[in-house]
Protein backbone atom coordinates (compact mmCIF):
# COMPACT_ATOMS: atom_id res chain seq x y z
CA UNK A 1 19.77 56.63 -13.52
CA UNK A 2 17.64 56.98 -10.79
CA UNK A 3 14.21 56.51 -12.68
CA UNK A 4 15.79 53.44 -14.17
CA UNK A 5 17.03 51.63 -11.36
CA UNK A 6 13.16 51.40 -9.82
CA UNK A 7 11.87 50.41 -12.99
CA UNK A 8 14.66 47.86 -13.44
CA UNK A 9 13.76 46.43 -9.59
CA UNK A 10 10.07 46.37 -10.92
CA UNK A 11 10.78 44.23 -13.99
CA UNK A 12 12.89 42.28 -11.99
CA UNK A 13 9.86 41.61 -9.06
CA UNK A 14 7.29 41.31 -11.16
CA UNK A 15 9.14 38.55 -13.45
CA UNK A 16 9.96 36.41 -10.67
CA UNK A 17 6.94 36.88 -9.44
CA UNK A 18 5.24 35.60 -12.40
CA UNK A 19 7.81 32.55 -13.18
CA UNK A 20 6.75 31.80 -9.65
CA UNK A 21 3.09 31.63 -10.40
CA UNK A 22 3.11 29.54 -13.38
CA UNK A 23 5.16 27.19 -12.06
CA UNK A 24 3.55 26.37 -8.99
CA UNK A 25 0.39 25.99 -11.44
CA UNK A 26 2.11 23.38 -13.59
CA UNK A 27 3.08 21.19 -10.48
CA UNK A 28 -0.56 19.65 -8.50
CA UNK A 29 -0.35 19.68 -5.15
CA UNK A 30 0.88 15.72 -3.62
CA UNK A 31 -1.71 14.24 -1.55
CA UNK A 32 -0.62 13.25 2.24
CA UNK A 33 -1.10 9.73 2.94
CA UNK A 34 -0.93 7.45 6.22
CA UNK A 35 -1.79 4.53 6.94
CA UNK A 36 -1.45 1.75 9.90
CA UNK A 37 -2.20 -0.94 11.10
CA UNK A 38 -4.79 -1.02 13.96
CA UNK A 39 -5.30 -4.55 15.97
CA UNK A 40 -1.06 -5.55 15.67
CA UNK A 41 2.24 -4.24 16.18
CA UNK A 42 3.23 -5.30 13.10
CA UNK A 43 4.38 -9.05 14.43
CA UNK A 44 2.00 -11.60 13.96
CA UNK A 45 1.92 -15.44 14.97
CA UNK A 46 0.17 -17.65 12.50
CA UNK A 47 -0.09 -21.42 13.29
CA UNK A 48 0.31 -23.75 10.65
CA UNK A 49 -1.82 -26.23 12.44
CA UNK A 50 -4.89 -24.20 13.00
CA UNK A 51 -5.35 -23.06 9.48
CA UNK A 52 -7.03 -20.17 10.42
CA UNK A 53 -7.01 -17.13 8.23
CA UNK A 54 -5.41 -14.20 10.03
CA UNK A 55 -7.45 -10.95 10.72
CA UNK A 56 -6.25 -7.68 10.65
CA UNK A 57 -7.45 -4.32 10.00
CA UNK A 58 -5.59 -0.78 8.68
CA UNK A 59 -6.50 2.07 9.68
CA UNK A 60 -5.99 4.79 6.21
CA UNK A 61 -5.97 8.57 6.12
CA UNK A 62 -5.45 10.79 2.92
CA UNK A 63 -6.01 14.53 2.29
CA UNK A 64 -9.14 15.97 0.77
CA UNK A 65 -9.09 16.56 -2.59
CA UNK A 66 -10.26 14.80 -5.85
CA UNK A 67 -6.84 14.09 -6.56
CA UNK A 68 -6.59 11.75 -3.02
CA UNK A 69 -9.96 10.31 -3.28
CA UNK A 70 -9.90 6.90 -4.72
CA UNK A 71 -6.50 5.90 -3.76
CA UNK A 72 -5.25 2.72 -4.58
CA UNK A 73 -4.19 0.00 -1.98
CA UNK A 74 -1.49 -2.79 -3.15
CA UNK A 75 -0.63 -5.04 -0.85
CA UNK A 76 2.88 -6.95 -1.47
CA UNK A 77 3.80 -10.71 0.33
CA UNK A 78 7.47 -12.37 0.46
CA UNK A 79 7.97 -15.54 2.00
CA UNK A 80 11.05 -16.37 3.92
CA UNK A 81 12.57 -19.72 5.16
CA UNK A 82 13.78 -20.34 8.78
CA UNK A 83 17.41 -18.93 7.56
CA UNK A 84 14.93 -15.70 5.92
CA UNK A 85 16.48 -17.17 2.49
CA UNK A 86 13.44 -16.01 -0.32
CA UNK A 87 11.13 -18.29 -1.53
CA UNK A 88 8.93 -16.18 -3.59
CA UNK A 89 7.41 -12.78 -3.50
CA UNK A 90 4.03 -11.19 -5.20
CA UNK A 91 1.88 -8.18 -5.34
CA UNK A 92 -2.06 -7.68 -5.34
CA UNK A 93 -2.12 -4.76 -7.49
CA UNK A 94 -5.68 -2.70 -6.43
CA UNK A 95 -5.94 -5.09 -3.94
CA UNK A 96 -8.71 -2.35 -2.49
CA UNK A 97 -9.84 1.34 -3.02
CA UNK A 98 -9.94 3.78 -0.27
CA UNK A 99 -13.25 5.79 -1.11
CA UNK A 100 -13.72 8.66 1.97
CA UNK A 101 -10.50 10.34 3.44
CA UNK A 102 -10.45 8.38 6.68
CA UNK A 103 -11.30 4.19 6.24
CA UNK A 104 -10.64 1.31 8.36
CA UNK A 105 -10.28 -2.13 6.04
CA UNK A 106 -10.73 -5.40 7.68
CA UNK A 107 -8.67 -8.35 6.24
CA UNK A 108 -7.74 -11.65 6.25
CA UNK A 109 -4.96 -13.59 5.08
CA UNK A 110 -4.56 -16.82 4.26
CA UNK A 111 -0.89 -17.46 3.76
CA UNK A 112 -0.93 -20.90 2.47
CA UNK A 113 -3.98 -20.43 -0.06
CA UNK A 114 -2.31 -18.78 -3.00
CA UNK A 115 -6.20 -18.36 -4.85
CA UNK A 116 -7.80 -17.05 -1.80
CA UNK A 117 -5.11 -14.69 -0.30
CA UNK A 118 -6.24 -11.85 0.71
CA UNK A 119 -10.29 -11.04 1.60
CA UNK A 120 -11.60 -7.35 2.52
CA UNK A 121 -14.40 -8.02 5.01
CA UNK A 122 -15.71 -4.58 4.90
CA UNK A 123 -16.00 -3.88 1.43
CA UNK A 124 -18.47 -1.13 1.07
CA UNK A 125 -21.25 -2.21 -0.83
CA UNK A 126 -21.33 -6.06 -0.50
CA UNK A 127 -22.88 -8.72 1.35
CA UNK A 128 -22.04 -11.74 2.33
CA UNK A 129 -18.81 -13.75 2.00
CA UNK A 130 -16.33 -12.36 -0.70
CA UNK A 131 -14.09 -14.20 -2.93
CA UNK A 132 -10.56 -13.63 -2.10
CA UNK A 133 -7.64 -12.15 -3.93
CA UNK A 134 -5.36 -14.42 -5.80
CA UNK A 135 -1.63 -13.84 -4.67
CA UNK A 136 1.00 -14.79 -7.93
CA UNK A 137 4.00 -15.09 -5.86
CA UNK A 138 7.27 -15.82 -8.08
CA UNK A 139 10.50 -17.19 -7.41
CA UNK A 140 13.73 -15.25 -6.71
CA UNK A 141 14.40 -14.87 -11.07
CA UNK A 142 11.12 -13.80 -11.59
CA UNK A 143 10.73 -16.95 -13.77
CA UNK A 144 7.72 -18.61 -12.25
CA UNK A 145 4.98 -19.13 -9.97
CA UNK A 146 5.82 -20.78 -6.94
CA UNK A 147 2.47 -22.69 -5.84
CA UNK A 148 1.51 -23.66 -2.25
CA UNK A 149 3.30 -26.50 -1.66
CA UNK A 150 6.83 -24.60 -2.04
CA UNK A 151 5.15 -22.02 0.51
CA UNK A 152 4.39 -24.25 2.87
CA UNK A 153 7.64 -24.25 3.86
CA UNK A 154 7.83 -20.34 4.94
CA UNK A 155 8.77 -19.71 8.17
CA UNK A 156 8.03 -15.69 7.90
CA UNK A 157 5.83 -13.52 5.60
CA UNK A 158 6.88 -10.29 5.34
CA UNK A 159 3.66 -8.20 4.54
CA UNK A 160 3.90 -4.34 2.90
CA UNK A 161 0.72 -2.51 2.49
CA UNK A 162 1.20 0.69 0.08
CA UNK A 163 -1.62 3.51 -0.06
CA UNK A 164 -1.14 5.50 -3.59
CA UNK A 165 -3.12 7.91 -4.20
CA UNK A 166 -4.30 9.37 -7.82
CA UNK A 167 -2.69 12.70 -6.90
CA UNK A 168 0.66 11.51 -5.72
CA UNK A 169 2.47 10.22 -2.97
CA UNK A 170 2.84 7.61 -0.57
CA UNK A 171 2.05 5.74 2.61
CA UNK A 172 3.23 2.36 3.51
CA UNK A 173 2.43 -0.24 6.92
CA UNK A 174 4.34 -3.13 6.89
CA UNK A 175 4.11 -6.53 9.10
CA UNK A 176 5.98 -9.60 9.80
CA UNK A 177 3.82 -12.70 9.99
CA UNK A 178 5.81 -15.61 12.20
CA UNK A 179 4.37 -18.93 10.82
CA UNK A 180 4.55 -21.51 13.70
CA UNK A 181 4.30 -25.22 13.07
């Protein structure tokens, strides 16, 4: 009894120790994301008026690896009346790419251009003025486009900004945009 209790203890150690192995092995590592925005505090005033795209920059972060390189940003727009009743929400899928583990992105918005929404400034790689990011923003069933003269009439813009890395997980920045006559 004596010999077999050890050997028993040793089956018993070294088969949790290998159900332990392989299944850490089977399961990558997540990556660690973060991201924020850098020239707001998340509340921005945008005057109707003026016409002016808005300019902001983010500030991302995401672990090394090859599974966090290449992370995908989407950025995500829902329009709200003066009684924050929905008027229509959309999403830039890949709206950019985060390609070194530590990247500052400067945007603009222009809220009431639906076919030149979004521009990255900073795109590495090219010159000159970029052509913007179309924003399909659809009504509360999901039924249709809602066009810019049904935005027009947004009084807030709530802005979400997701970082997804390849590898997994998840950062998000969000920012209210407080359209003024």
């Amino acid at each position: 009894m004596r010999v077999l209790a050890p050997l028993m203890l040793i089956t018993f150690l070294s088969g949790h120790s290998f159900a332990q192995n392989s299944s850490s092995s089977d399961t990558p590592p997540h990556c660690e994301a973060d991201v924020r925005w850098t020239n707001t505090n998340a509340n921005v005033n945008y005057s109707k008026g003026l016409q002016a795209p808005i300019s902001i920059s983010l500030l991302t972060q995401v672990s090394k690896g090859s599974n966090c390189s290449n992370a995908e940003i989407r950025l995500t727009a829902t329009f709200l009346n003066s009684s924050q009743e929905y008027i229509c929400s959309g999403t830039i899928l890949q709206a950019m790419t985060i390609s070194s583990e530590v990247q500052t992105f400067n945007l603009e918005i222009r809220p009431f251009t639906q076919n030149d929404f979004l521009r990255w400034r900073n795109q590495p790689g090219a010159r000159g003025l970029q052509k913007g990011k179309e924003l399909t923003c659809m009504n509360v069933d999901g039924t249709s486009d809602v066009g810019d003269v049904d935005r027009v009439k947004a009084a807030m813009i709530h802005l979400a900004v997701a970082v997804l890395p390849s590898g997994g997980g998840l950062a998000v920045a969000e920012a209210l945009i407080r359209v003024n006559p």
